[in-house]
Protein backbone atom coordinates (compact mmCIF):
# COMPACT_ATOMS: atom_id res chain seq x y z
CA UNK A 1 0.00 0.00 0.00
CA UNK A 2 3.05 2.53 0.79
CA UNK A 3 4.42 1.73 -2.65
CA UNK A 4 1.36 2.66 -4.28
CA UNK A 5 0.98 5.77 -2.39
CA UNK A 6 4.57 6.40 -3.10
CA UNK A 7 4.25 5.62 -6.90
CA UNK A 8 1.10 8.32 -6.74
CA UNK A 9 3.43 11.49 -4.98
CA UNK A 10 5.99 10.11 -7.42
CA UNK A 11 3.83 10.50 -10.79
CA UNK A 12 1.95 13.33 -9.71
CA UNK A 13 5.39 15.34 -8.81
CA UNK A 14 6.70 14.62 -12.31
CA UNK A 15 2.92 15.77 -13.86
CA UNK A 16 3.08 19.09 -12.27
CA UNK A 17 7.19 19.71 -12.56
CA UNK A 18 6.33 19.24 -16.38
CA UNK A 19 3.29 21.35 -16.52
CA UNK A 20 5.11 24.25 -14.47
CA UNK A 21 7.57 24.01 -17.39
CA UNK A 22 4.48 24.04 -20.45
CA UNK A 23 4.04 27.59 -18.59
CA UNK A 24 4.47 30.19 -21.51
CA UNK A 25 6.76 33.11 -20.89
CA UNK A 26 6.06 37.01 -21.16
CA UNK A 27 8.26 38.62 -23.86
CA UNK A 28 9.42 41.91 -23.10
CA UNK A 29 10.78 44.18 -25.79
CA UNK A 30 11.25 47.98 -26.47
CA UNK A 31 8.47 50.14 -27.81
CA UNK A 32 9.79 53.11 -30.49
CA UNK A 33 9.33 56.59 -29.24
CA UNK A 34 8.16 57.23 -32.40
CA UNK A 35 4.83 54.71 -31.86
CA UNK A 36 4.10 56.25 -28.64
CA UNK A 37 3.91 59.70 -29.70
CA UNK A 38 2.58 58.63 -32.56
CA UNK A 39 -0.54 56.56 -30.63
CA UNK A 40 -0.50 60.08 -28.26
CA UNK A 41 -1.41 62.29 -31.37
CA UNK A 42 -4.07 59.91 -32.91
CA UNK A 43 -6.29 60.07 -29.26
CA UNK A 44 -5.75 64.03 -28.90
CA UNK A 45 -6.67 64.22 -32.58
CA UNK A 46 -9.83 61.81 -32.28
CA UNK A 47 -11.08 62.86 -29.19
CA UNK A 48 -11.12 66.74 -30.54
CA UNK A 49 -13.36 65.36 -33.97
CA UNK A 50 -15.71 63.81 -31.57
CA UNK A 51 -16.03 66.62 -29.12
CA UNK A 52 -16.55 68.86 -32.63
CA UNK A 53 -18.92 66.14 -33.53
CA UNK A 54 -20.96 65.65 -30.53
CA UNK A 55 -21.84 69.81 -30.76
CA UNK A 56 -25.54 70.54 -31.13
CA UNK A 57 -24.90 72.94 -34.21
CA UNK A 58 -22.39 70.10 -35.78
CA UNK A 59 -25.25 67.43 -34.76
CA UNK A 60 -28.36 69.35 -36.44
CA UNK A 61 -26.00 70.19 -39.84
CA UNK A 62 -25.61 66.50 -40.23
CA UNK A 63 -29.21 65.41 -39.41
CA UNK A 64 -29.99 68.16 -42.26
CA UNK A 65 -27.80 66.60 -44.22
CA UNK A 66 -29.13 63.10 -43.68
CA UNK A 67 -26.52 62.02 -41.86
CA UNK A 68 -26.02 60.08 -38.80
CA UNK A 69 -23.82 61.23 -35.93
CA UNK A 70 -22.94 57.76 -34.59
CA UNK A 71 -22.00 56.91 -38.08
CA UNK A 72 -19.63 59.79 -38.49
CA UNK A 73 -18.24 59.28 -35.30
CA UNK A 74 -17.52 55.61 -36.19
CA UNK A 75 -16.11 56.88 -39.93
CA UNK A 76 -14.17 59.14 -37.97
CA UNK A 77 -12.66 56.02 -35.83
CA UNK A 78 -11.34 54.33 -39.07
CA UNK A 79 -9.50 57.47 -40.47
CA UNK A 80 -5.81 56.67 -40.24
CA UNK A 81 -3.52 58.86 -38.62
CA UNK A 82 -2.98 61.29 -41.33
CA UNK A 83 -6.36 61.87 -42.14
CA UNK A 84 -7.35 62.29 -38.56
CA UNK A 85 -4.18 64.65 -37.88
CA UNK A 86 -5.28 66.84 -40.89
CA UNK A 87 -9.62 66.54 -39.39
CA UNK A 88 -7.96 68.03 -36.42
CA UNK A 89 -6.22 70.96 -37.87
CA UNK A 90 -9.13 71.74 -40.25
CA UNK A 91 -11.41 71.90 -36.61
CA UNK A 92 -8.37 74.67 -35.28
CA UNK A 93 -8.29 76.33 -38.02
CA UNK A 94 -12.15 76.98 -38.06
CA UNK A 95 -12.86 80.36 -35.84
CA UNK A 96 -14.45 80.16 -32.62
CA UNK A 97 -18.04 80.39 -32.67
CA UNK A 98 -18.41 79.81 -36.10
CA UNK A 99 -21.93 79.76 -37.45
CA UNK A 100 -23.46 77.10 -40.16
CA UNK A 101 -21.76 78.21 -42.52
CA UNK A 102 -18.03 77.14 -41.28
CA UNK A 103 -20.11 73.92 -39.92
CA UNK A 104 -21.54 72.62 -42.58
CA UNK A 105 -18.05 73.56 -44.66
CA UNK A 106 -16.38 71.16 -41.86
CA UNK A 107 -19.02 68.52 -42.25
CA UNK A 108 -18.49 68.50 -46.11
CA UNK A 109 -14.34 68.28 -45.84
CA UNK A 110 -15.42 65.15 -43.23
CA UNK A 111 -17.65 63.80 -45.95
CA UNK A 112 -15.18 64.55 -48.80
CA UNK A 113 -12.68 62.19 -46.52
CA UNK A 114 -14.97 59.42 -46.04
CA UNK A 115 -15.74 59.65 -49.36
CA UNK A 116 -12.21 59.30 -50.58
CA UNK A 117 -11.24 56.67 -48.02
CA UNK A 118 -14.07 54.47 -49.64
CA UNK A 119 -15.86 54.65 -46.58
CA UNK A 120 -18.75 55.83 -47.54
CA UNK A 121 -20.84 56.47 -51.24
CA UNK A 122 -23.22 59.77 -49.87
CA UNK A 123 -22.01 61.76 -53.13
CA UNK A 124 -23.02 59.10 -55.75
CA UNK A 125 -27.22 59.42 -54.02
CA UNK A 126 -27.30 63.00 -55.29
């Protein structure tokens, strides 16, 4: 009977020394400076286009326009870097308290990019 218990630890010791060792290892490595200022600019630049895009005046231009603000502001999501960086500086360049005019120019230079990234077809309904 003390063999068998023996044999048991023996088998069971070996089982969980070889699963400790299955164990997979974290892989550290360096991240570029470059990606991390890089990842900071695309946030800033995409939560300013959806605090321009959650505006009332920005909100009832687009609903004229038939368009729909959670679409945008999931169109705006997929814009790569670039585009996003130059949303951004089209939104500072605009003055402040611009009327519907400037608003609806900045809805149309959205719409011109989502039109040219394939996103969307709004200029082949008209």
């Amino acid at each position: 009977m003390k063999s068998i218990v023996k044999r048991l630890i023996v088998y069971a010791t070996i089982i969980v020394m070889n699963l400790s060792v299955l164990q997979s290892l974290a892989h550290a490595g360096l991240i570029e400076t470059d990606a991390v200022v890089n990842a900071e600019n695309r946030s800033v630049a995409l939560d300013k286009a959806r605090r321009f895009l959650i505006q009332d005046s920005v909100t009832t231009a687009l609903l004229s326009l038939g368009v729909d603000r959670q679409a945008v502001l999931n169109r705006v999501a997929k814009l790569t870097d670039s585009e996003l960086i130059a949303l951004s500086e089209n939104i500072d360049s605009a003055p402040a308290g611009a009327g519907v005019v400037e608003v609806v120019g900045i809805v149309f230079i959205v719409l011109i990019i989502l039109e040219l990234v394939g996103v969307t077809d709004i200029f082949k309904k008209l």
